[in-house]
Each structure stands twice: as C-alpha cells, then as structure tokens.
N, C-alpha and C. Protein backbone atom coordinates (compact mmCIF):
# COMPACT_ATOMS: atom_id res chain seq x y z
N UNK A 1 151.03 135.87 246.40
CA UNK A 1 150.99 136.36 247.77
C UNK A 1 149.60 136.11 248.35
N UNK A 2 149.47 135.42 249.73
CA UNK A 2 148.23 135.74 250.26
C UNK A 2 147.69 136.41 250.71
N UNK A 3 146.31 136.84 250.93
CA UNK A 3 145.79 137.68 251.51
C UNK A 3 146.24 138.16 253.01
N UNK A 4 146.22 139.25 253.95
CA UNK A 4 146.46 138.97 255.10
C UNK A 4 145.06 138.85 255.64
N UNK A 5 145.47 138.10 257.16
CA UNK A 5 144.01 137.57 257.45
C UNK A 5 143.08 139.22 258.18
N UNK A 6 141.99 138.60 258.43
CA UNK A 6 140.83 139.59 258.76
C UNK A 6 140.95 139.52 260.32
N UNK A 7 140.81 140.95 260.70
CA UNK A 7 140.11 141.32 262.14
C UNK A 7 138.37 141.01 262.15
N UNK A 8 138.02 140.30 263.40
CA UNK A 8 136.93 140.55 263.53
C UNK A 8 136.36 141.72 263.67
N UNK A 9 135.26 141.80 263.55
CA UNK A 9 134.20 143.36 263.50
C UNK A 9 133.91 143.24 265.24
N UNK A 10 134.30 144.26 265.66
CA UNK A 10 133.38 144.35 266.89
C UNK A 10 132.60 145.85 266.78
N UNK A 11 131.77 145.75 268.11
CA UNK A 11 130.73 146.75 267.79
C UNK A 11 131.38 148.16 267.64
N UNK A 12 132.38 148.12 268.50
CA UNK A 12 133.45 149.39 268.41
C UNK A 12 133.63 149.96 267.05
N UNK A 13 134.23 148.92 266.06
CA UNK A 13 134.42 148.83 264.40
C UNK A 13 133.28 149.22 264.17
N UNK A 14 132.53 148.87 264.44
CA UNK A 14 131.23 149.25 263.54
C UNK A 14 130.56 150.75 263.92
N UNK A 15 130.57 151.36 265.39
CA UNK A 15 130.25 152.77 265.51
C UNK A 15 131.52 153.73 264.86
N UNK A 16 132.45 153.26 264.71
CA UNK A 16 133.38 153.97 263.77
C UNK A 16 133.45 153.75 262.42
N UNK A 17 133.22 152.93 262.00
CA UNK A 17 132.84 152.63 260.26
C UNK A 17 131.84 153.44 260.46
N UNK A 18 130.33 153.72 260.96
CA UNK A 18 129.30 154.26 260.83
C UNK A 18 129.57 155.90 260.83
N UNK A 19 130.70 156.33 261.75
CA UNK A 19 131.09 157.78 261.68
C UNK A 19 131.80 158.13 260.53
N UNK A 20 132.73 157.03 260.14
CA UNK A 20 133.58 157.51 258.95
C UNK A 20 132.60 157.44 257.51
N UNK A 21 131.70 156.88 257.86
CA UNK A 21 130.89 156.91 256.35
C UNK A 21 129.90 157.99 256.45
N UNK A 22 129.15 158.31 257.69
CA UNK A 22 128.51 159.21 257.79
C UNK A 22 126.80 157.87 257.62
N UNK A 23 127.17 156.97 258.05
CA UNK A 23 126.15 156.30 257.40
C UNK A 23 125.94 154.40 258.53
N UNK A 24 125.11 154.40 258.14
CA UNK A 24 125.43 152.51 259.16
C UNK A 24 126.18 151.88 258.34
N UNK A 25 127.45 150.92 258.42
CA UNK A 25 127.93 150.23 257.24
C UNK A 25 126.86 149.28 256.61
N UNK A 26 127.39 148.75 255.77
CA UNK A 26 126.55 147.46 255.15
C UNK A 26 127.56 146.48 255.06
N UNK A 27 126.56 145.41 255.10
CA UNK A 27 127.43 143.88 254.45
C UNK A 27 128.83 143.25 255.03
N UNK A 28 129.50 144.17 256.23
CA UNK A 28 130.51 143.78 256.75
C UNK A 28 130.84 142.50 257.35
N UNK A 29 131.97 141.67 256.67
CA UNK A 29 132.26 140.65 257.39
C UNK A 29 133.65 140.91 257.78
N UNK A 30 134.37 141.78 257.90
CA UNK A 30 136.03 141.68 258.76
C UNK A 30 136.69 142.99 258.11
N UNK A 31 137.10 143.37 259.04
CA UNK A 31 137.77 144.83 259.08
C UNK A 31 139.66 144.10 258.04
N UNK A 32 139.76 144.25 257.09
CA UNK A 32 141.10 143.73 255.82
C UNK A 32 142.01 144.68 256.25
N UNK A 33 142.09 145.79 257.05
CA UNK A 33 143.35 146.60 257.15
C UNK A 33 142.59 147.69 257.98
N UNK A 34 143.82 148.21 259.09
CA UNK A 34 142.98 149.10 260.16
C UNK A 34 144.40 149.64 260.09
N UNK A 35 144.44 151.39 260.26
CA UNK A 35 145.18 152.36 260.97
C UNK A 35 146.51 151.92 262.06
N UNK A 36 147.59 152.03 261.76
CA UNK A 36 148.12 152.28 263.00
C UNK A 36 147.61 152.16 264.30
N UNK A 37 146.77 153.09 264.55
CA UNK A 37 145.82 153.84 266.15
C UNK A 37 144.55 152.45 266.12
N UNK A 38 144.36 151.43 265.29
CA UNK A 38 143.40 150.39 265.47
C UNK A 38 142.19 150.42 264.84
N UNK A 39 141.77 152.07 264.46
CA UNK A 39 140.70 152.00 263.69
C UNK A 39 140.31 151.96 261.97
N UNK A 40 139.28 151.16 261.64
CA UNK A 40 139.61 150.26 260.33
C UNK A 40 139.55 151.26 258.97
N UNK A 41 140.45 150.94 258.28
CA UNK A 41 140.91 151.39 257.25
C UNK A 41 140.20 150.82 255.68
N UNK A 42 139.78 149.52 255.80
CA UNK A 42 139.29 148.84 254.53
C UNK A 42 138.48 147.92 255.44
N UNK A 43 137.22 147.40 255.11
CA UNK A 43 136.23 146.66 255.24
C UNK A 43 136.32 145.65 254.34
N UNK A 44 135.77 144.68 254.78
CA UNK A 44 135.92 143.27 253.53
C UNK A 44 134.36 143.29 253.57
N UNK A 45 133.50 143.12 252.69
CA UNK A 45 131.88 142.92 252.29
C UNK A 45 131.63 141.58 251.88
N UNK A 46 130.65 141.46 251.96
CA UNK A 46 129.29 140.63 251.66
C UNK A 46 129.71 140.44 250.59
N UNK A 47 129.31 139.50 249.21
CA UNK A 47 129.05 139.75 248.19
C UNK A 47 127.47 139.93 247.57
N UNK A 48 126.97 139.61 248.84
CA UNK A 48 125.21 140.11 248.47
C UNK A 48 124.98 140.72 250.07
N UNK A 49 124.29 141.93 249.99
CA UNK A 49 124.13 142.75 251.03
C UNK A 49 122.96 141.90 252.10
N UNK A 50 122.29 142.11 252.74
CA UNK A 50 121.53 141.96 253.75
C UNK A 50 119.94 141.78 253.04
N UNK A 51 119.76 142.55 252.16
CA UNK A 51 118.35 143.39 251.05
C UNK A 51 118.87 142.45 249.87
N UNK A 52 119.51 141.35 249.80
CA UNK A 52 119.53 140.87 248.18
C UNK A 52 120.08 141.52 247.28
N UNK A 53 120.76 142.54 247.20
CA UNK A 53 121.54 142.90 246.50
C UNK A 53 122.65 142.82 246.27
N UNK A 54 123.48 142.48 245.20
CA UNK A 54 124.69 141.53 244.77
C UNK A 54 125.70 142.94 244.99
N UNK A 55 126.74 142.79 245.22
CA UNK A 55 127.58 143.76 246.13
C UNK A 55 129.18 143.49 245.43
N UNK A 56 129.72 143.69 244.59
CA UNK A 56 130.97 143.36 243.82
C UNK A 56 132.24 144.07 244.96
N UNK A 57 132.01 144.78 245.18
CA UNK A 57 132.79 145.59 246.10
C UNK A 57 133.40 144.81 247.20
N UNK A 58 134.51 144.04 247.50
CA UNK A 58 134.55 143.24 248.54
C UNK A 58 135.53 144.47 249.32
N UNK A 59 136.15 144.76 248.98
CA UNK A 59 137.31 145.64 249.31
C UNK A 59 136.87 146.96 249.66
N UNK A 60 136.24 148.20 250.52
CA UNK A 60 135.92 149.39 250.63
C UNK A 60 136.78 149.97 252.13
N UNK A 61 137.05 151.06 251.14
CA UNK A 61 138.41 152.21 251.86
C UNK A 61 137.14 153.03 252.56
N UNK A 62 137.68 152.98 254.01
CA UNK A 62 136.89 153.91 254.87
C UNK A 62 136.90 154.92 255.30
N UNK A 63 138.44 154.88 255.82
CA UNK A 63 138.84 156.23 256.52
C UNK A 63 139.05 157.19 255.64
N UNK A 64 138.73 158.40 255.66
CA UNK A 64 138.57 159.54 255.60
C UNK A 64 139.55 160.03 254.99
N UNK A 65 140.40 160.29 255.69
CA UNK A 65 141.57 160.91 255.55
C UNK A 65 142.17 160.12 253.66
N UNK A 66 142.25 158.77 253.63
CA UNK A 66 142.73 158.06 252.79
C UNK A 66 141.57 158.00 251.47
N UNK A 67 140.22 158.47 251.80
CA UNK A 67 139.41 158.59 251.06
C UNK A 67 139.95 160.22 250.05
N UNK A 68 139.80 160.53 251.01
CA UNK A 68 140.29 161.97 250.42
C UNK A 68 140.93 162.32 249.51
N UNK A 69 142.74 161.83 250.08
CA UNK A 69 143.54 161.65 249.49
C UNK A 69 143.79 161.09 247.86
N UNK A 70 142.88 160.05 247.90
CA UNK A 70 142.67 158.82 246.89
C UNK A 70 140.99 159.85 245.54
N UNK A 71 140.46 160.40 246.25
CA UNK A 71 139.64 161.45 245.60
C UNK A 71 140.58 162.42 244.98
N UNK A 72 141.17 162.89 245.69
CA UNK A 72 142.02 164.20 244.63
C UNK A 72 142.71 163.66 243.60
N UNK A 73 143.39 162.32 243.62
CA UNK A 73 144.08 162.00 242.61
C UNK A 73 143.03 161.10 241.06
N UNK A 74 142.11 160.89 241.60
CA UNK A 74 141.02 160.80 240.76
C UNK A 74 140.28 162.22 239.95
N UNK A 75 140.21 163.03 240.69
CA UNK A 75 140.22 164.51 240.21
C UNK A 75 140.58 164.57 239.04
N UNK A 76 142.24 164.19 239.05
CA UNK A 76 143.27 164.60 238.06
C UNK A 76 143.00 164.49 236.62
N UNK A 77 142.34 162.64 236.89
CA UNK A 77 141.92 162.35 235.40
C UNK A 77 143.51 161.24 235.52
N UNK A 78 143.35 160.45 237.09
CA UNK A 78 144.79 159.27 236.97
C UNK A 78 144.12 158.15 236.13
N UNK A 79 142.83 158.41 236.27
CA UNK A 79 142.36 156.46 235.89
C UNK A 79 142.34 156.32 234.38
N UNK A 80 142.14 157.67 233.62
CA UNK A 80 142.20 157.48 232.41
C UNK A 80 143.51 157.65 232.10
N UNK A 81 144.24 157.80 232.05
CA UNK A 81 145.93 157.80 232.08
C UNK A 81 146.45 156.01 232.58
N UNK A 82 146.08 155.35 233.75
CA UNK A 82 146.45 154.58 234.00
C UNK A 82 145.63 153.32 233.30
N UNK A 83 144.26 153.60 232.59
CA UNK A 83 143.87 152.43 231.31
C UNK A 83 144.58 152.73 230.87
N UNK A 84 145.35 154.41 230.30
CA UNK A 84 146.07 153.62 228.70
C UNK A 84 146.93 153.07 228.38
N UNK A 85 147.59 153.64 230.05
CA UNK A 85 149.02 152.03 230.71
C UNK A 85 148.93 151.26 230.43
N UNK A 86 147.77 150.69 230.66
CA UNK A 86 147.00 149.12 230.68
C UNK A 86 147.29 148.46 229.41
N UNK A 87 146.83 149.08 228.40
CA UNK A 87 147.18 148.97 227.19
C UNK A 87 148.31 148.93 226.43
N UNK A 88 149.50 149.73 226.72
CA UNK A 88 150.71 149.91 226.41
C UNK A 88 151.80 149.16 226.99
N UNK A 89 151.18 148.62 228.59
CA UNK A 89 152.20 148.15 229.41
C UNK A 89 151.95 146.23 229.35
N UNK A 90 152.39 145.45 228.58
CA UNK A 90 152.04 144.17 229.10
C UNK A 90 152.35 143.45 230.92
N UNK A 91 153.16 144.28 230.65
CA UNK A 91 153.42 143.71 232.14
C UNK A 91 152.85 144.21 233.54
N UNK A 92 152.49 145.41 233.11
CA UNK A 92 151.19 145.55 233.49
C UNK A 92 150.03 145.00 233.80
N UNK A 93 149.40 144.92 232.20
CA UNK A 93 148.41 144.95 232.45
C UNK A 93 148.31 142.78 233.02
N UNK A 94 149.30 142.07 233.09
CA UNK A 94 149.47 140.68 233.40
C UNK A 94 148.86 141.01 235.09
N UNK A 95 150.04 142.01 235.30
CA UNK A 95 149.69 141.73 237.30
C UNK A 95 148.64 142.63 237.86
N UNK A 96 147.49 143.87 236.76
CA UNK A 96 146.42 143.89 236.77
C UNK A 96 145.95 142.47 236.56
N UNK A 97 145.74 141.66 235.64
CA UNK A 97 145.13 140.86 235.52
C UNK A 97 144.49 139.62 237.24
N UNK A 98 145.81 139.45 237.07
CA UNK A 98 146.45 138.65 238.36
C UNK A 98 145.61 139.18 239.36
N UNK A 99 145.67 140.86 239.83
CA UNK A 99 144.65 141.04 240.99
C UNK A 99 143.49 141.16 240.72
N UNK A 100 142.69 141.39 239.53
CA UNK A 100 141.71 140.95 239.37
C UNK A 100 141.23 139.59 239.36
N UNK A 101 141.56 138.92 239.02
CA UNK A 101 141.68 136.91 239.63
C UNK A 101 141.48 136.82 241.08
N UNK A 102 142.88 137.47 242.01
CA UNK A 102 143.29 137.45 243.71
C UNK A 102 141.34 138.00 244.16
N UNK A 103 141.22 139.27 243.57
CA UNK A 103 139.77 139.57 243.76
C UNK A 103 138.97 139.00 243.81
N UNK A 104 138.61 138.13 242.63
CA UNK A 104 137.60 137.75 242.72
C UNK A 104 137.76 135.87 243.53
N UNK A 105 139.05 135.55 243.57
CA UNK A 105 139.22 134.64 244.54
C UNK A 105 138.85 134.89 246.23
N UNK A 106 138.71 135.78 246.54
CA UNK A 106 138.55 136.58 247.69
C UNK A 106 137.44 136.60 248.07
N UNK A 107 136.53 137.20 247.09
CA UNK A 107 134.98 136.99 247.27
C UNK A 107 134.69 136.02 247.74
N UNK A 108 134.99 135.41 246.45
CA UNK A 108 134.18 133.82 246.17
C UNK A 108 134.19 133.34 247.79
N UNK A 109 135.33 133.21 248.56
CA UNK A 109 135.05 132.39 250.14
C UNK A 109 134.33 133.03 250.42
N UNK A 110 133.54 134.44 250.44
CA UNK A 110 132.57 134.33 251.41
C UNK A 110 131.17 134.22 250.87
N UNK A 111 131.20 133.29 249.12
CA UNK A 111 129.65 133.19 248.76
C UNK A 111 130.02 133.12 247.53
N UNK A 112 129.25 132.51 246.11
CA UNK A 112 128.90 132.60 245.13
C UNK A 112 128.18 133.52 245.01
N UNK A 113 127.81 134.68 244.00
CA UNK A 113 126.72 135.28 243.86
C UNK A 113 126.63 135.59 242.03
N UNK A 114 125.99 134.97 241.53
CA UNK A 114 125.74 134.98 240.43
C UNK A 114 125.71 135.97 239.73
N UNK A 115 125.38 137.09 239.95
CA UNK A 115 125.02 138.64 238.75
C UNK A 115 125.87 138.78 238.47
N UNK A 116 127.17 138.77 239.85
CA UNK A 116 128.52 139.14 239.45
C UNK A 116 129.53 138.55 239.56
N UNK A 117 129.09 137.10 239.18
CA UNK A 117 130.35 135.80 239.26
C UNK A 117 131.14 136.80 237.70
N UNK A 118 132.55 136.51 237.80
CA UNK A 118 133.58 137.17 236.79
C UNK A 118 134.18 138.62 237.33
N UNK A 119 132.85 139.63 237.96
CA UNK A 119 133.05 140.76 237.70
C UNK A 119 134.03 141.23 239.31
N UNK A 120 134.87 141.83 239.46
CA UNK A 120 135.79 142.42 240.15
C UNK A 120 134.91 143.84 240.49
N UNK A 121 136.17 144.79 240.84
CA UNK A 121 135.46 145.97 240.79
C UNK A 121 136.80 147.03 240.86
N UNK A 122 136.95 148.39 240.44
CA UNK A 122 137.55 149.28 240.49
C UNK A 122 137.78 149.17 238.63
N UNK A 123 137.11 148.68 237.91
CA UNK A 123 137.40 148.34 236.59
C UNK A 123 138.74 147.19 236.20
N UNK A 124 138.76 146.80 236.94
CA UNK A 124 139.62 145.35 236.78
C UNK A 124 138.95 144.32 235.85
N UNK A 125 139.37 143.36 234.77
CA UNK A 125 141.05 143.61 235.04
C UNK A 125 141.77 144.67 233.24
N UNK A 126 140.23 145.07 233.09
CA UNK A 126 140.86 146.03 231.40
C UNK A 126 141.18 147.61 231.77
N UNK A 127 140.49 148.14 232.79
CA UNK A 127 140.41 149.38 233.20
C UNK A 127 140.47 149.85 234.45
N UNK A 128 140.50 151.43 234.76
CA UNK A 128 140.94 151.81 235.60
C UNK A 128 139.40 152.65 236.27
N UNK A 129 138.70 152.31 236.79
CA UNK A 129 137.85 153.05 236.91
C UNK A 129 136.90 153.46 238.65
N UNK A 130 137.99 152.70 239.45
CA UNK A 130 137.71 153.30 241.00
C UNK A 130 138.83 153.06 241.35
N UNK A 131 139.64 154.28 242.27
CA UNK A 131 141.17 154.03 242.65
C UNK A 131 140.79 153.96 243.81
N UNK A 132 139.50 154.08 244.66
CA UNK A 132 139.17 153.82 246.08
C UNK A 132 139.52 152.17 246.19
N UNK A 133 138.61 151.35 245.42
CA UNK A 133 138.48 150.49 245.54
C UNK A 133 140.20 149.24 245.41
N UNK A 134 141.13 150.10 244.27
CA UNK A 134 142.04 149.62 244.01
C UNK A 134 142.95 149.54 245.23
N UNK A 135 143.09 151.31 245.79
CA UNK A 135 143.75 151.19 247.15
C UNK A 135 143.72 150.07 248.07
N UNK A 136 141.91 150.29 248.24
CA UNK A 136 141.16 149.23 249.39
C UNK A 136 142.26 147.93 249.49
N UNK A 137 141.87 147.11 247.61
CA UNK A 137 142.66 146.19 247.66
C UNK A 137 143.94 145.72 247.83
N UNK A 138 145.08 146.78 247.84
CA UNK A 138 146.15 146.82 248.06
C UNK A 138 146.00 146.95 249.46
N UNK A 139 145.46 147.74 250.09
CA UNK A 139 145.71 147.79 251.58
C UNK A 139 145.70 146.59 252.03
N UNK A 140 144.33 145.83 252.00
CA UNK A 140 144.10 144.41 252.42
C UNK A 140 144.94 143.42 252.08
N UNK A 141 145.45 143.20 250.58
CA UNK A 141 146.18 142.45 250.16
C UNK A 141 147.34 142.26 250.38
N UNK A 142 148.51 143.51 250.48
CA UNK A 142 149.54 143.89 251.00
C UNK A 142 150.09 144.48 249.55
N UNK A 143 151.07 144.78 249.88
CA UNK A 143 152.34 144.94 248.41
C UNK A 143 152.43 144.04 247.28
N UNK A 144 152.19 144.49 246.09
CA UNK A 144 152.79 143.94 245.59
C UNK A 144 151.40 142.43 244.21
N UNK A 145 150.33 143.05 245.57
CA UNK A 145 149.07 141.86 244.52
C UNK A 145 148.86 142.69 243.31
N UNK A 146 148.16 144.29 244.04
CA UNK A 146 147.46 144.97 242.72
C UNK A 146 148.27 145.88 242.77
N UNK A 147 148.65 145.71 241.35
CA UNK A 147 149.60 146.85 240.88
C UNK A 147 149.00 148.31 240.81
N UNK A 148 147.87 148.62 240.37
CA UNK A 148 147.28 150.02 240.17
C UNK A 148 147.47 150.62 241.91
N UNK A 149 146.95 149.65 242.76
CA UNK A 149 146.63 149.96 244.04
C UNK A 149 147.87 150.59 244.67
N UNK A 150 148.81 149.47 244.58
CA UNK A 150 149.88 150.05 245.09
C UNK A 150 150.72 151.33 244.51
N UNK A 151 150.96 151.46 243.05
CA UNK A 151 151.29 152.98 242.88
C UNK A 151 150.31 154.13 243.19
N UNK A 152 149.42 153.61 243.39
CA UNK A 152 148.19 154.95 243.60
C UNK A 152 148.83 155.50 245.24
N UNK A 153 149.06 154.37 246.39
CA UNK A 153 149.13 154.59 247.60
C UNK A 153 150.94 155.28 247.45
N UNK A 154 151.83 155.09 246.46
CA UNK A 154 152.95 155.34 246.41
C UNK A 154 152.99 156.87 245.93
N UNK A 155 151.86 157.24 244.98
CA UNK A 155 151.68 158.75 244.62
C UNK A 155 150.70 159.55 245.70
N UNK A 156 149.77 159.11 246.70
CA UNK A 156 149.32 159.88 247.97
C UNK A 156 150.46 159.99 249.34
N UNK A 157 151.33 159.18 249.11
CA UNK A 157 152.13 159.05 250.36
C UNK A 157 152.65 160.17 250.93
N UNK A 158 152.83 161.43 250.17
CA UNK A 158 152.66 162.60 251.01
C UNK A 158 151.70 163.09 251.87
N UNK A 159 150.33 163.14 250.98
CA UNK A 159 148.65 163.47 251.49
C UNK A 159 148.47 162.14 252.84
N UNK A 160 148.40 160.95 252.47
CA UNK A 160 148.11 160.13 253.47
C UNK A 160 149.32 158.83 253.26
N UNK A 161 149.29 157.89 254.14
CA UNK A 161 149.98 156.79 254.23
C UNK A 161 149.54 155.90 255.03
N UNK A 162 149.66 154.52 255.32
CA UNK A 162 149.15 153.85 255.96
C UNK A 162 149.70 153.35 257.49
N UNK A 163 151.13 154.23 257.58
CA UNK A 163 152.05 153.62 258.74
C UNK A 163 152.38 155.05 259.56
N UNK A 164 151.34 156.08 259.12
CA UNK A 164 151.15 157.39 259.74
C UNK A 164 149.66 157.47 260.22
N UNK A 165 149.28 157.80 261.19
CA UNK A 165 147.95 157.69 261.65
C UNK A 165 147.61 159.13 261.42
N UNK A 166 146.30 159.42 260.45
CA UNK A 166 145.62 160.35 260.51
C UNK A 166 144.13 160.63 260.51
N UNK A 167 144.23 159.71 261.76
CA UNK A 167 142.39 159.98 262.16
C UNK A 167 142.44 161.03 263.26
C-alpha cells in the first residue's frame, strides 16, 4: 500500500501544531493526516532537525485528544504484551516487519541521515516501544501498513477516532 500524499504546512498548521504541543514544532515538512475539522493530526519530520540533530521520528501524533487516548493505553503495560505477540505471532511479527521497511522507506525521500540509516522508531521492527509513534504511522499510512498501529487505533476507538472530530 502507498503512503497517502502530504498536505502542505501552512502557517495556520503551524500556530496549531505549536498550541497542540504546547511548544514551536520542529523539523516539519507536511501535515500526513489532519482531523475531520482540518486541523493536523500527524506531522511528517525532518530526518535531521534544523540544529543537526538526526530525528528518527518521521511520523509524530499531535492532537491531543489522540495523544491522550494512545497514553492511557500505554499506561496499561500494551507494548510489553504486544512484543511478546511479536514473538509468538509470525505473522505478525512479518507485517511488523514490512512497516518497519514502509518507515524507513518514507524517511529516506526526504534525506539520508546516517546515525539512523536502519533505525525506524516506535521500536520497530522487534519491539513495541512507542504506540504514539505507531498510531502516527498508521494514521499517515492508512489501514492496513502497520499492524501494531492499526489495532492500537481499533482498541482507543471508543476514547478517540479519527472520523470523529475531537478538538
């Protein structure tokens, strides 16, 4: 499956990324998935920030509401439960694999960056170790790339969803 394509950043995106983080964004090159109501949901990054710093994170979940959501179920203690999937499940852990690849294919167009040529992020592709980041990538990606991502968004779909606006 391909990626879906990117919204440009306008300045609008960016005084609202800056409210939802509580912070100025960094490294933004295209808003990967926005809200219902238009405002952005996942950011696509840099792979090296502005300051030289190598940035693995291409994929970051913004909004609030979905941050949240995606925090409580980390709470639980899902990510260590869903490595030991990883382990038990081959078929699994294949279409983990797979979005860790789609990942780091993703980057790569917008730069080589050496520290972290190989490395993905959310613990891809052996572990489970940011479900922000996994979401992120499912949001952007659509259905069906990263498997962790998408059951994570299938177990918040009460708390948040992506075709319900809750900003």
């Amino acid at each position: 499956m391909t990626r879906k394509p990117l919204d440009a950043v306008t300045d609008h995106d960016i005084a609202v990324l800056a409210e939802q983080l509580g912070r100025p964004p960094r490294g933004v090159v295209g808003i990967a998935a926005r809200c219902i109501c238009g405002r952005p949901l996942v950011v696509r990054t840099a792979p090296r920030l502005d300051d030289g710093t190598p940035f693995p994170t291409t994929y970051y979940l913004t909004s609030p509401p979905a941050v949240a959501a995606v925090s409580t179920r980390e709470a639980t203690g899902l990510m260590k439960e869903l490595t030991a999937r990883l382990a038990d499940d081959d078929e699994l852990a294949a279409a983990y694999q797979r979005a860790h690849e789609a990942y780091l294919a993703d980057r790569e167009e917008l730069g080589h960056v050496e520290e972290i040529a190989g490395i993905s992020a959310g613990g891809m592709p052996n572990r489970v170790k940011c479900l922000h980041v996994l979401v992120g990538h499912a949001l952007a990606a659509g259905p069906g790339v990263n498997p962790i991502g998408d059951e994570v968004l299938s177990l918040i779909r009460d708390e948040w969803r992506p075709d319900r606006c809750t900003c």
